[in-house]
Protein backbone atom coordinates (compact mmCIF):
# COMPACT_ATOMS: atom_id res chain seq x y z
CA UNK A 1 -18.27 322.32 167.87
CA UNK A 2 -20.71 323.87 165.24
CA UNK A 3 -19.72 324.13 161.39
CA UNK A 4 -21.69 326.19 160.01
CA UNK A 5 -20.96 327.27 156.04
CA UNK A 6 -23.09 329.10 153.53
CA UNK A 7 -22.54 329.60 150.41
CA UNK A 8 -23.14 333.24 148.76
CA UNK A 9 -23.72 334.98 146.25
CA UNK A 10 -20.63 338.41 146.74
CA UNK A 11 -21.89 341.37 147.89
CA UNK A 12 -19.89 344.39 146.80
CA UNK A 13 -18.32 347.03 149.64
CA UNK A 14 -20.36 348.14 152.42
CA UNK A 15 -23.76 345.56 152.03
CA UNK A 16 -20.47 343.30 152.65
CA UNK A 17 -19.19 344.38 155.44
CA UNK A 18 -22.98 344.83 156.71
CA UNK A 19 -23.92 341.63 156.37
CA UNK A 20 -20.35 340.23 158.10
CA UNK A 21 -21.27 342.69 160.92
CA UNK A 22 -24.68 340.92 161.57
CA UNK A 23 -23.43 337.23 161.10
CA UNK A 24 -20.99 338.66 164.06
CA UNK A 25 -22.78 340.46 165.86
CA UNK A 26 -25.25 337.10 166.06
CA UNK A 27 -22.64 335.19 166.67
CA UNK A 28 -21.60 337.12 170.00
CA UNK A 29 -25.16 337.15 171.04
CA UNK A 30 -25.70 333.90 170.87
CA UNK A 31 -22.56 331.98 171.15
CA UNK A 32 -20.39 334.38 173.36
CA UNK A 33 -17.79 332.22 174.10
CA UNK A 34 -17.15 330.86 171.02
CA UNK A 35 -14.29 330.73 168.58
CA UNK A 36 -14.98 332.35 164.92
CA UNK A 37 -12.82 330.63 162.31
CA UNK A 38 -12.73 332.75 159.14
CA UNK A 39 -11.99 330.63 156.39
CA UNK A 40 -11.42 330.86 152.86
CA UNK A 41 -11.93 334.63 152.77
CA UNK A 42 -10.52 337.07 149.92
CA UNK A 43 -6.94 338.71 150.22
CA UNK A 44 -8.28 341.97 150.65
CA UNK A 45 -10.75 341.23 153.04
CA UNK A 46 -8.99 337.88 155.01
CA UNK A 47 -6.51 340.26 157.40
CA UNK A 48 -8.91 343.10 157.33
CA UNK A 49 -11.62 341.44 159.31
CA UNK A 50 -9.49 339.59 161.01
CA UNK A 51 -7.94 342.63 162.37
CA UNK A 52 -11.49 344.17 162.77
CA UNK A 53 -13.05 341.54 164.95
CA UNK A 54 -10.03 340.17 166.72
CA UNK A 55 -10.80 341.95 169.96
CA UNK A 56 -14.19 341.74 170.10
CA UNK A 57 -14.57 337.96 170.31
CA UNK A 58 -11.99 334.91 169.85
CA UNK A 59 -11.53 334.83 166.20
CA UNK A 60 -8.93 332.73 163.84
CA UNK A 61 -8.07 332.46 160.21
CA UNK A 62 -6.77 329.48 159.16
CA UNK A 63 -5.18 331.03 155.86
CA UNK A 64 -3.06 333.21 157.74
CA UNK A 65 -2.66 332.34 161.25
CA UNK A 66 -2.83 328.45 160.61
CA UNK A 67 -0.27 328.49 157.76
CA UNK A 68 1.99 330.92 159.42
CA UNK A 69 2.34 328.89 162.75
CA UNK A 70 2.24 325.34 161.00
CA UNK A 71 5.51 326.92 158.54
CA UNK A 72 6.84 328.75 161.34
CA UNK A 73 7.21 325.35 163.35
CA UNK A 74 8.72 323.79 160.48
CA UNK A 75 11.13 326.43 160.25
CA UNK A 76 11.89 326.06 163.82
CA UNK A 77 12.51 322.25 163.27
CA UNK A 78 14.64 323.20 160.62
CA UNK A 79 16.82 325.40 162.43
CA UNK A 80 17.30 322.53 165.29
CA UNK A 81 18.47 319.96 162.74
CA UNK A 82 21.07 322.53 161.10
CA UNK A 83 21.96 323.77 164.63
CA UNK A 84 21.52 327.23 163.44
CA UNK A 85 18.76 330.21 164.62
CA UNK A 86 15.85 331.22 162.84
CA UNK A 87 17.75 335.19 162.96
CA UNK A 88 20.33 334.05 161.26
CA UNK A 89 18.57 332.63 158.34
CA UNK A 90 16.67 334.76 154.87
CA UNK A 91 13.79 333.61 153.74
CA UNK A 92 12.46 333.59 150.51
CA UNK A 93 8.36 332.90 149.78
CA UNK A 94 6.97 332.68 146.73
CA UNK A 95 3.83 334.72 146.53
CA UNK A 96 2.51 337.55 148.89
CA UNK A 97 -1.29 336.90 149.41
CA UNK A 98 -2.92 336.56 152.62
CA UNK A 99 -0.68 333.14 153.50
CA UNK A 100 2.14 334.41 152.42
CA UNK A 101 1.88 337.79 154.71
CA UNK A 102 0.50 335.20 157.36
CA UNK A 103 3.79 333.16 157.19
CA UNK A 104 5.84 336.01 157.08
CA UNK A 105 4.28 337.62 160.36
CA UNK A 106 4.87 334.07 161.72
CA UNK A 107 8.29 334.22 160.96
CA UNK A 108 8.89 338.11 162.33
CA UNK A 109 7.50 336.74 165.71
CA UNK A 110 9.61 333.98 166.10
CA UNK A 111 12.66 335.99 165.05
CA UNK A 112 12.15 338.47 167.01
CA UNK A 113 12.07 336.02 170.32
CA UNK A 114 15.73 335.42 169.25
CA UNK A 115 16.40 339.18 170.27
CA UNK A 116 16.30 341.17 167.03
CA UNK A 117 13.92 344.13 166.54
CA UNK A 118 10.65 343.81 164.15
CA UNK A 119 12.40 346.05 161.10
CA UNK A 120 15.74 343.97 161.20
CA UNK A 121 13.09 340.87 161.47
CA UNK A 122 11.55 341.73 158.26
CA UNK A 123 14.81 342.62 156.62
CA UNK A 124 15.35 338.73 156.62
CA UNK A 125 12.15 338.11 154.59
CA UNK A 126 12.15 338.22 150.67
CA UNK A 127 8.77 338.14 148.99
CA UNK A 128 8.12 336.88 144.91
CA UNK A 129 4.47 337.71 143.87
CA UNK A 130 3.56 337.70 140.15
CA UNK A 131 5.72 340.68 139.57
CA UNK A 132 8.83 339.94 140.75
CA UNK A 133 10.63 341.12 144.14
CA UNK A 134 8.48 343.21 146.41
CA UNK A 135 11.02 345.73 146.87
CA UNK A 136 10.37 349.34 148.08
CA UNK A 137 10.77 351.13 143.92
CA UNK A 138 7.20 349.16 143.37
CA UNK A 139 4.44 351.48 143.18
CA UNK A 140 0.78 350.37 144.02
CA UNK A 141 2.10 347.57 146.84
CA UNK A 142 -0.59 346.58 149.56
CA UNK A 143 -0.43 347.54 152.36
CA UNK A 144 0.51 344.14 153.19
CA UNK A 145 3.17 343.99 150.93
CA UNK A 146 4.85 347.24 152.00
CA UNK A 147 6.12 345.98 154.91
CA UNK A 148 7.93 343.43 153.77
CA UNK A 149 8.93 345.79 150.63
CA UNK A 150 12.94 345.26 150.79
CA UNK A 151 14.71 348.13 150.14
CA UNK A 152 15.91 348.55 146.58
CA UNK A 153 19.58 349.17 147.05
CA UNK A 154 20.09 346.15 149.09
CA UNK A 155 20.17 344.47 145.11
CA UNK A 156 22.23 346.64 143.92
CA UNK A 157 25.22 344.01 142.96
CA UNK A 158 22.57 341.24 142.25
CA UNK A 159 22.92 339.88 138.51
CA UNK A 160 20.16 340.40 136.38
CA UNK A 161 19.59 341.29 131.75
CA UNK A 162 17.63 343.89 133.91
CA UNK A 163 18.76 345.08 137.09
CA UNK A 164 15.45 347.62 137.33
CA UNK A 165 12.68 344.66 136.76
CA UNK A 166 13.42 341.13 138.76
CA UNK A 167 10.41 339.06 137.42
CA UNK A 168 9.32 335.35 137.34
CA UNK A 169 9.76 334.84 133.89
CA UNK A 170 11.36 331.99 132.26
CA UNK A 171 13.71 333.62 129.76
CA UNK A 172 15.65 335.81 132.41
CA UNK A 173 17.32 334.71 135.64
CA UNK A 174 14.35 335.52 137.94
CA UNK A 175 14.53 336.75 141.62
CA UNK A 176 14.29 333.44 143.45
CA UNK A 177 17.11 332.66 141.37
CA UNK A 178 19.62 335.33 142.62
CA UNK A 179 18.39 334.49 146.31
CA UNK A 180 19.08 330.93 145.88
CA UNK A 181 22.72 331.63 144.40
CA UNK A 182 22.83 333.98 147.56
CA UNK A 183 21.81 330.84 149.79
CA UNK A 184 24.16 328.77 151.35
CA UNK A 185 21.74 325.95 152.68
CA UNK A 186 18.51 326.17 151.71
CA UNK A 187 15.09 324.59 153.09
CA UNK A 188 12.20 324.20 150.76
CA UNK A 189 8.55 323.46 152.13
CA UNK A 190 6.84 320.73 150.77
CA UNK A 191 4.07 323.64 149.29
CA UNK A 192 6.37 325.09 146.93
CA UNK A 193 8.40 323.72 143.94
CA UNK A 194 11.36 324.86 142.84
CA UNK A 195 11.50 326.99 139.67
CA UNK A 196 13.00 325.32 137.10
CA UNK A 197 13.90 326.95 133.32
C-alpha cells in the first residue's frame, strides 16, 4: 500500500481538473491495478470526480462511500434489534454535503433490496442543511440535493410560526423537530447530537 498526500495550493476550474487528470492519468500508467482513494475532497468536486473516474480505474471516497456503508450497516443493525425493515423506517440527516448525499445513496440501496423502487426509496429520506428542509419549493438546490428534495405538500399539516420556511433556528420549532414528533422510535448515530432549544 502507498500513501501518498500533497498538500496544495487550490487551483481554480479547469487548471483543476487538469492537474487531477494528470495525477490520474499517472496513476493508471504506472500503478494500473491500483485502488485511488479520494479523500478529503470539496463538496462540489468529491462526487463529481468520483463519478468521472469511477470506470476508468478502481477508485473510492471515503467521505461518501465509506460513511454511507459504515451508517448504512448501522442502520441495518438497527433494524435487526427492533425487528423491523430498513423500508419501513424515515430517516432524517442533518446536513446534505457530500456525506450526507453519500449516506443517503447508502440508504436508497439497501432499501431498495427490500423490494421498493429508487423514488419511493428516497421518499423515506429527509434532509436538514443550513436552511432548513430540502424540500422541492427551494430554489438553487444541488444537484445533489434535488433528489432527495421532498415534495412540499407532503408538510402540508406539519406545525410550524411559518409553515413556508422550516429552518434550524432556535426560536421556532425547527424541521428535525416536526420529524421527531412524527417518529415513533427513533435511532440517533453517535455523529449527530440532538437539537436541543
Amino acid at each position: 500500500m502507498i500513501f501518498l498526500h500533497q498538500k496544495l495550493i487550490p487551483l481554480p476550474g479547469q487548471p483543476y481538473d487538469d492537474f487531477v487528470e494528470a495525477f490520474v492519468s499517472a496513476v493508471v500508467k504506472k500503478f494500473p491495478s491500483a485502488l485511488l482513494q479520494w479523500e478529503d475532497f470539496s463538496k462540489n468536486n468529491a462526487s463529481r470526480l468520483l463519478e468521472r473516474y469511477r470506470d476508468r480505474l478502481c477508485t473510492f471516497n471515503d467521505d461518501i462511500q465509506g460513511t454511507g456503508a459504515v451508517t448504512l450497516a448501522g442502520l441495518l443493525a438497527a433494524m435487526k434489534l427492533t425487528r423491523s425493515q430498513l423500508s419501513e423506517q424515515r430517516v432524517a440527516i442533518l446536513g446534505a454535503g457530500s456525506s450526507a448525499i453519500g449516506i443517503s445513496d447508502q440508504i436508497v440501496a439497501g432499501v431498495m433490496r427490500e423490494g421498493l423502487s429508487e423514488s419511493e426509496a428516497r421518499s423515506l429520506i429527509w434532509l436538514v442543511d443550513s436552511c432548513g428542509l430540502v424540500h422541492s419549493a427551494r430554489t438553487g438546490l444541488e444537484p445533489s440535493k434535488q433528489k432527495y428534495a421532498q415534495p412540499l405538500e407532503t408538510r402540508a399539516d406539519w406545525q410550524s410560526e411559518r409553515p413556508d420556511h422550516f429552518t434550524l433556528g432556535l426560536a421556532e420549532q425547527t424541521a428535525v423537530e416536526e420529524l421527531e414528533r412524527r417518529i415513533d422510535k427513533k435511532i440517533w448515530t453517535p455523529k449527530y447530537r440532538r437539537l436541543k432549544s
